[in-house]
N, C-alpha and C. Protein backbone atom coordinates (compact mmCIF):
# COMPACT_ATOMS: atom_id res chain seq x y z
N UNK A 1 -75.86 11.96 -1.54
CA UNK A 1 -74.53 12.41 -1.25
C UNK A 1 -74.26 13.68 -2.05
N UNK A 2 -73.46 14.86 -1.53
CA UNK A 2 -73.41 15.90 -2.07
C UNK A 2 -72.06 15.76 -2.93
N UNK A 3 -71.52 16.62 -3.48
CA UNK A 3 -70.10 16.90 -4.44
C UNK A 3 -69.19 16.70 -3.25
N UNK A 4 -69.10 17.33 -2.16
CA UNK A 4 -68.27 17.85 -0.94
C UNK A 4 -68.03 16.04 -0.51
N UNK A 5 -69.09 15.33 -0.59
CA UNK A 5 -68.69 14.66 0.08
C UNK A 5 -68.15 13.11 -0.72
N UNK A 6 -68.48 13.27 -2.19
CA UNK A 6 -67.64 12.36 -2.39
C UNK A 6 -66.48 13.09 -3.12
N UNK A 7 -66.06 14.18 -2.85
CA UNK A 7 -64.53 14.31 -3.56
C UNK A 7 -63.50 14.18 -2.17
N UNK A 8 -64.44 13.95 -0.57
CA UNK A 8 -63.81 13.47 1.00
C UNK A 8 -63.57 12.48 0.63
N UNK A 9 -64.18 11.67 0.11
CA UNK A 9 -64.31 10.13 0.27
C UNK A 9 -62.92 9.68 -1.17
N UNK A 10 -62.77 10.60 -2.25
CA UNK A 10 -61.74 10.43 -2.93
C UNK A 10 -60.70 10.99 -2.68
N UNK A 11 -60.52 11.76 -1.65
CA UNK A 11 -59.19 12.32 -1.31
C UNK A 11 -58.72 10.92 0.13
N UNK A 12 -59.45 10.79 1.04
CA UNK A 12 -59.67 10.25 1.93
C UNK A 12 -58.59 8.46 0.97
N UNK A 13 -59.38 8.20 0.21
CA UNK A 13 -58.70 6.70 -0.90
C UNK A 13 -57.65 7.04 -1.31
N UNK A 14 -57.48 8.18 -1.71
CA UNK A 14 -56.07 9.10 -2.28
C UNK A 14 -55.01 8.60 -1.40
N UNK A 15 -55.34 9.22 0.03
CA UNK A 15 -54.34 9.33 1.18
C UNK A 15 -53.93 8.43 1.62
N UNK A 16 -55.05 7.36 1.56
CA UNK A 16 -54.86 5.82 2.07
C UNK A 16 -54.07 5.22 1.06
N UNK A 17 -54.17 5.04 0.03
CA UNK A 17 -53.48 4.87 -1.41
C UNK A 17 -51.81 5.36 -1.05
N UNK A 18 -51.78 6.48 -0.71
CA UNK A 18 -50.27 7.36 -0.76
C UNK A 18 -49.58 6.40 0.33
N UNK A 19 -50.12 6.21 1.55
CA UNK A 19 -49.39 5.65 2.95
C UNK A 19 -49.30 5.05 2.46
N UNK A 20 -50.02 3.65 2.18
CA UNK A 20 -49.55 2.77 1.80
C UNK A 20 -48.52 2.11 0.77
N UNK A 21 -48.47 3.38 -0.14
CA UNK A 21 -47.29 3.38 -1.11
C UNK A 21 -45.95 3.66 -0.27
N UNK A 22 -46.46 4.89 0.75
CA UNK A 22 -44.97 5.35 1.38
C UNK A 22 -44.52 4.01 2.42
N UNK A 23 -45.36 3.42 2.80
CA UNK A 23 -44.95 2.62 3.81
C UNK A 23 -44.03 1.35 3.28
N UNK A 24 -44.97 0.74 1.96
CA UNK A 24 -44.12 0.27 1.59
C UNK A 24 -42.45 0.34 1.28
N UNK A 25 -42.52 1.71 0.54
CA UNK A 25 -41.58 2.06 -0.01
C UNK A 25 -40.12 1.94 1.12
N UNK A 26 -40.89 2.72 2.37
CA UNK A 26 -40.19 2.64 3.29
C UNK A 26 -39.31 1.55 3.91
N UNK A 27 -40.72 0.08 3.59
CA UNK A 27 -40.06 -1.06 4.16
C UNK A 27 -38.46 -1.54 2.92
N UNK A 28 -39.32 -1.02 1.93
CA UNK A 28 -38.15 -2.20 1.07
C UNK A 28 -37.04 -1.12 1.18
N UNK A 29 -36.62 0.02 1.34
CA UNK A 29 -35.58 0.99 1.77
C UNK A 29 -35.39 0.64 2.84
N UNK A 30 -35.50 -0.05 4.26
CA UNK A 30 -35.36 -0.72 5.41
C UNK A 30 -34.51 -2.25 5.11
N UNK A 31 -35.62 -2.74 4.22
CA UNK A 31 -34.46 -4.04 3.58
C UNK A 31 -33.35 -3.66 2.74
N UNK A 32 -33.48 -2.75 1.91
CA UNK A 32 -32.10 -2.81 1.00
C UNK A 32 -31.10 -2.11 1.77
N UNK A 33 -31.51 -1.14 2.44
CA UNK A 33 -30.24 -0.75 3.51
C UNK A 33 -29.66 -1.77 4.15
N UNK A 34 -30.65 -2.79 5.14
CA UNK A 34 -29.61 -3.72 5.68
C UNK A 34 -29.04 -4.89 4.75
N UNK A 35 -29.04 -5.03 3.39
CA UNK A 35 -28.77 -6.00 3.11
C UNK A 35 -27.54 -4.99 2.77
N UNK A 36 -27.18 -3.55 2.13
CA UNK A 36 -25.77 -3.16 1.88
C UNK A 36 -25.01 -2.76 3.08
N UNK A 37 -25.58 -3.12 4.34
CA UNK A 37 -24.71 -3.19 5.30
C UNK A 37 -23.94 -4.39 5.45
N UNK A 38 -25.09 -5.63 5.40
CA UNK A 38 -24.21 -6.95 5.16
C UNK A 38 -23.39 -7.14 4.14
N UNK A 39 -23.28 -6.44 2.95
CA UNK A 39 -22.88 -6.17 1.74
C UNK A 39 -21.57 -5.74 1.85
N UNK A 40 -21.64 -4.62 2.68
CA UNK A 40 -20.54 -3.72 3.00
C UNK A 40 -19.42 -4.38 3.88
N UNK A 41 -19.77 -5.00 4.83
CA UNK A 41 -19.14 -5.82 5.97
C UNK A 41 -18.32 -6.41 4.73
N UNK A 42 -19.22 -7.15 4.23
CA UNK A 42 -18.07 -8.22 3.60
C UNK A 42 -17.40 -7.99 2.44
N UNK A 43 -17.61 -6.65 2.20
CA UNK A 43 -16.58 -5.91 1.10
C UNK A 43 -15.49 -5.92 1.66
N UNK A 44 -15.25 -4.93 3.74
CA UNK A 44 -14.27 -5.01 3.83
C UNK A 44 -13.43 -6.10 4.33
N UNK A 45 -13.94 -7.14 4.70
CA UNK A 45 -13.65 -8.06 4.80
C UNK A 45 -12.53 -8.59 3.64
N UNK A 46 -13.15 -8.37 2.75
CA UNK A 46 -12.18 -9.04 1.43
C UNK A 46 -11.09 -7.93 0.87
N UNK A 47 -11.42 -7.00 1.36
CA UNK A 47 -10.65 -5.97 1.19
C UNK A 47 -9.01 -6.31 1.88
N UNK A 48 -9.48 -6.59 3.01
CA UNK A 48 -8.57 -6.77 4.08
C UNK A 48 -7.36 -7.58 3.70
N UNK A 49 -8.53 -9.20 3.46
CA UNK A 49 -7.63 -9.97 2.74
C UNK A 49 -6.81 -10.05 1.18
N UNK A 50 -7.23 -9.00 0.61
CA UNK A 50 -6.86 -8.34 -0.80
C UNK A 50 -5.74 -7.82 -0.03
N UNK A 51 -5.70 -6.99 0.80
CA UNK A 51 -4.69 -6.42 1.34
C UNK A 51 -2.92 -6.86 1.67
N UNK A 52 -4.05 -7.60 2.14
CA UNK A 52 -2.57 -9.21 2.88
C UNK A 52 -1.89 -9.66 1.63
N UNK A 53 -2.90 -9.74 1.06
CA UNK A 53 -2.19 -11.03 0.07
C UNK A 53 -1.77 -10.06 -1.08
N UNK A 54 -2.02 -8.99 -1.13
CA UNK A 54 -0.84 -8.14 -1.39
C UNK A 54 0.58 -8.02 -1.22
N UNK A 55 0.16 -7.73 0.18
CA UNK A 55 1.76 -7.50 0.85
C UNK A 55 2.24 -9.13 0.75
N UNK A 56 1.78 -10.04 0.97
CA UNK A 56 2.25 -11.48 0.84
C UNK A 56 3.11 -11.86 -1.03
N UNK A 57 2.48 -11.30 -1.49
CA UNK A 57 2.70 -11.16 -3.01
C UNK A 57 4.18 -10.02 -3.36
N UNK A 58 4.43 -9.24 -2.31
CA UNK A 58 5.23 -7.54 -2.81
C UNK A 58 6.61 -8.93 -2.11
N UNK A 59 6.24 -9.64 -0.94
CA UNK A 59 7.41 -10.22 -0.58
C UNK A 59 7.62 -11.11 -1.05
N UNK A 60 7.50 -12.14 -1.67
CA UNK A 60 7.27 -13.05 -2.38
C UNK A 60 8.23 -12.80 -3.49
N UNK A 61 7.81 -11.72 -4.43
CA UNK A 61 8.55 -10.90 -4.94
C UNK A 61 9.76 -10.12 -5.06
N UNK A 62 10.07 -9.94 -3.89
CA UNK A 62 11.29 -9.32 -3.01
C UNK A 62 12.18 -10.39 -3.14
N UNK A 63 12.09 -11.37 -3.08
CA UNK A 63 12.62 -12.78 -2.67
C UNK A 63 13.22 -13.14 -3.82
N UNK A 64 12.05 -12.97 -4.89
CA UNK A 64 12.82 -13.48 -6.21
C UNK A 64 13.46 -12.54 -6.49
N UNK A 65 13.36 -11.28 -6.53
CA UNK A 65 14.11 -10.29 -7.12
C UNK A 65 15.47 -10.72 -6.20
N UNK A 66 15.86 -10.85 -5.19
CA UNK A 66 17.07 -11.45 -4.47
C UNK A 66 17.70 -12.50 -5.19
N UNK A 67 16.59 -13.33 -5.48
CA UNK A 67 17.27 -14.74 -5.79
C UNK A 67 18.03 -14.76 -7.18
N UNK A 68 16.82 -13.79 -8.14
CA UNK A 68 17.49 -13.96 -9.73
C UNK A 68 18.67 -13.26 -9.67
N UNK A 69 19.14 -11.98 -8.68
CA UNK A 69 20.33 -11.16 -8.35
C UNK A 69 21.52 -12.05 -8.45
N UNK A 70 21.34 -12.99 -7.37
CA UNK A 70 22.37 -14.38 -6.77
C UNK A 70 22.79 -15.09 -7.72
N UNK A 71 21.22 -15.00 -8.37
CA UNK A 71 21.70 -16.28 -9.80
C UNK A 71 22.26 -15.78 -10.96
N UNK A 72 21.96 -14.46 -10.79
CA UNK A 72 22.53 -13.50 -12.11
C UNK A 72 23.86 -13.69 -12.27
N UNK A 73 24.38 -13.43 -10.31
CA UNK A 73 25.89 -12.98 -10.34
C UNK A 73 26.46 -14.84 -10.58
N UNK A 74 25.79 -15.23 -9.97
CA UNK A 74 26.55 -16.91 -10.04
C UNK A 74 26.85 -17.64 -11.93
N UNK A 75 25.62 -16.88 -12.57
CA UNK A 75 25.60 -17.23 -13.99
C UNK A 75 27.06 -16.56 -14.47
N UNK A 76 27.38 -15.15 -13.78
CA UNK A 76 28.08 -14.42 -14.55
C UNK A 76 29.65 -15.10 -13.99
N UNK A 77 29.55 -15.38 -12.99
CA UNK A 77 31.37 -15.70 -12.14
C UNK A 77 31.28 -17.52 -12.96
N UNK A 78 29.98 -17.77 -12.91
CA UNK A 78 31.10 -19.02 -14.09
C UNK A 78 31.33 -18.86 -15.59
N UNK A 79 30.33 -18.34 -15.97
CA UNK A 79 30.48 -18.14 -17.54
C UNK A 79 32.01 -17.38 -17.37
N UNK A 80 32.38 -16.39 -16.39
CA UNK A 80 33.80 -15.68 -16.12
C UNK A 80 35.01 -17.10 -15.70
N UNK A 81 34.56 -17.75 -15.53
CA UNK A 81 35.53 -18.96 -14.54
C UNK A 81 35.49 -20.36 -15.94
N UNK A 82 34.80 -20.40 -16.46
CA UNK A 82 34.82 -21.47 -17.83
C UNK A 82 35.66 -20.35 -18.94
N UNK A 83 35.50 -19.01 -19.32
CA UNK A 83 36.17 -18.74 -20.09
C UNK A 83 37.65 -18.48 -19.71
N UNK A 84 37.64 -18.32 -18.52
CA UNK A 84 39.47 -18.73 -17.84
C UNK A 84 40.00 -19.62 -18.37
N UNK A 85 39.07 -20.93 -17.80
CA UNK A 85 39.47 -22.33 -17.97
C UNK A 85 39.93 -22.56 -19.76
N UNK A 86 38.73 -22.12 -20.46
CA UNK A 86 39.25 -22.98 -21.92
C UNK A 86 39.96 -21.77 -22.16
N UNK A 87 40.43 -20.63 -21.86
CA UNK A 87 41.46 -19.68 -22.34
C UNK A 87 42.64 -20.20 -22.33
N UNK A 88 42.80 -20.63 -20.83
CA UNK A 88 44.23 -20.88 -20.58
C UNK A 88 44.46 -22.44 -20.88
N UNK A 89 43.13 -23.78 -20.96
CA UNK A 89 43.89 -25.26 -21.53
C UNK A 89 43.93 -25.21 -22.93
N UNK A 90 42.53 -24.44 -23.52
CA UNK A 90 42.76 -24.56 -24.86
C UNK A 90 42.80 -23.27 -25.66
N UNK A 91 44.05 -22.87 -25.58
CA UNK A 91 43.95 -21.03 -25.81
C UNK A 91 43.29 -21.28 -27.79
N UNK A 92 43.78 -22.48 -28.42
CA UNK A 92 43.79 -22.17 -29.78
C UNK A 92 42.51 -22.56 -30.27
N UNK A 93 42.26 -24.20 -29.92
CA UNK A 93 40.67 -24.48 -30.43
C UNK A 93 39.46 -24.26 -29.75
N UNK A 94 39.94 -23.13 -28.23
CA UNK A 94 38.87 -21.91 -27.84
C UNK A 94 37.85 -21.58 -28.55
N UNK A 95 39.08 -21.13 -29.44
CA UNK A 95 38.09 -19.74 -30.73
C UNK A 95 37.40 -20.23 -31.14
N UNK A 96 37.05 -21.51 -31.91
CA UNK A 96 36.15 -22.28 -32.02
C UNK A 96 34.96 -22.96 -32.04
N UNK A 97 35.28 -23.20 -30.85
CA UNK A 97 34.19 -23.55 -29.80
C UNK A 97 32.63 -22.60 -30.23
N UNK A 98 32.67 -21.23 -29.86
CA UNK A 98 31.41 -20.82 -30.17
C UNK A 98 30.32 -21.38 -31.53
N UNK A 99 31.36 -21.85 -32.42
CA UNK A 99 31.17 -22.60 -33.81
C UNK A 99 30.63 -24.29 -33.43
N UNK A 100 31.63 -24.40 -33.02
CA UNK A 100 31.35 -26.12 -32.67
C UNK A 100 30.95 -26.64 -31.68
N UNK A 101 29.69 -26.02 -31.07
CA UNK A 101 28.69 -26.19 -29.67
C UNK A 101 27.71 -26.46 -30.56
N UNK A 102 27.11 -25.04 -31.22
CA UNK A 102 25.64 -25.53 -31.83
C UNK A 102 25.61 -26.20 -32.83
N UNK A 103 27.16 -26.65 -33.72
CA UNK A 103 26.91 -27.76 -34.73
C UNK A 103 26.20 -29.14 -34.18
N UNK A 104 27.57 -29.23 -32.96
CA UNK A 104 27.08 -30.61 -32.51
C UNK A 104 26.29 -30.44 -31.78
N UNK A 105 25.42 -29.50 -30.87
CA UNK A 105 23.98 -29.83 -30.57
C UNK A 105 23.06 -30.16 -31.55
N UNK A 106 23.08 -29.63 -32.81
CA UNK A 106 21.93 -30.07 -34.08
C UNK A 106 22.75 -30.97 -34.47
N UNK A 107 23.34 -31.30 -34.65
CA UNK A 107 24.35 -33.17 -35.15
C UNK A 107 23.34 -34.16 -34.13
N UNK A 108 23.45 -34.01 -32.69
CA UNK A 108 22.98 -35.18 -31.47
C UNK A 108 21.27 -34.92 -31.95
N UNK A 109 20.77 -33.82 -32.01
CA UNK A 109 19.41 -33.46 -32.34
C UNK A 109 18.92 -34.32 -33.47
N UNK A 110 19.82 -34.12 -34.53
CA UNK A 110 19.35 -35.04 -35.59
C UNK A 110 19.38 -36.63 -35.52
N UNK A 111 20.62 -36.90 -34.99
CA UNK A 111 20.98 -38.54 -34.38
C UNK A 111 19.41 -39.06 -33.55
N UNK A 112 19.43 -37.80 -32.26
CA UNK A 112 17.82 -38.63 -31.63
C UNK A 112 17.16 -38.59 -32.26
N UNK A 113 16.96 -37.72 -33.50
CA UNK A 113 15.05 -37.87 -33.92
C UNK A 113 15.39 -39.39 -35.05
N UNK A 114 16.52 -39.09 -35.73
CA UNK A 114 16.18 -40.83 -36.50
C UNK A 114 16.33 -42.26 -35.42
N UNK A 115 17.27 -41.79 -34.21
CA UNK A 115 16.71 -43.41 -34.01
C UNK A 115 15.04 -43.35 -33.35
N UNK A 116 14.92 -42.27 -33.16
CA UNK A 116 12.59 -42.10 -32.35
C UNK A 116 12.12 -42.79 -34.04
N UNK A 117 12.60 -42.17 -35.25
CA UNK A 117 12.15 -42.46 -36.02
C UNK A 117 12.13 -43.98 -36.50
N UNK A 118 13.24 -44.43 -36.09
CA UNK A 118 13.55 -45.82 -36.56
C UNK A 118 12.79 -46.78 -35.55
N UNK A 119 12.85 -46.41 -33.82
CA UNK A 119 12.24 -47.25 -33.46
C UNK A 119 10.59 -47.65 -33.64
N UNK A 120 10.12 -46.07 -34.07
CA UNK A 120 8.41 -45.98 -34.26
C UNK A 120 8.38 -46.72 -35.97
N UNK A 121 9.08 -47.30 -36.50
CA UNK A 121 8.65 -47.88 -37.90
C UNK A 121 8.74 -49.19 -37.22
């Protein structure tokens, strides 16, 4: 065999060597494309429903912002309609009152925890 003809025979293995690298290469670029197509589909897919349940969420929202409005004004026309009331039955021990709510809530507070206490001995 001369020089000529085995540097044919190593280019020749070379080339065969290369296709077969490119071919491969090719296939698994054939698979990973279609798998980010299936990929993709179901991105927008969830997208979609990200979408919805967005807007399902903005109204939802809307609703309460209505409702706490209603309840705002309803909190405010009685707290306005109780301070009528004890203005005008009890104009004097009114004044009071802001004093002698949270005594006697911590007075009843203390009463329940000793009888919990008394019954757990």
């Amino acid at each position: 065999m001369s020089l000529i003809q085995i540097l044919l025979i190593v280019l020749i293995v070379a080339a065969v060597v290369a296709v077969v690298f490119l071919v491969r290469l090719f296939i698994q670029l054939r698979t990973t494309a279609g798998e980010a197509e299936k990929t993709l589909a179901e991105v927008r897919v969830l997208v979609q429903h990200l979408s919805e349940l967005d807007l399902e969420v903005k109204a939802r929202v809307e609703e309460l912002g209505d409702t706490l409005r209603v309840s705002r004004k309803a909190a405010v026309g009685l707290s306005e309609a109780t301070m009528q009331v004890t203005s005008k039955l009890l104009p004097g021990p009114a004044k009071f009152l802001p004093l002698v709510l949270p005594v006697a809530g911590f007075v009843l507070r203390q009463m329940k925890k000793r009888k919990e206490r008394h019954y757990v001995e």
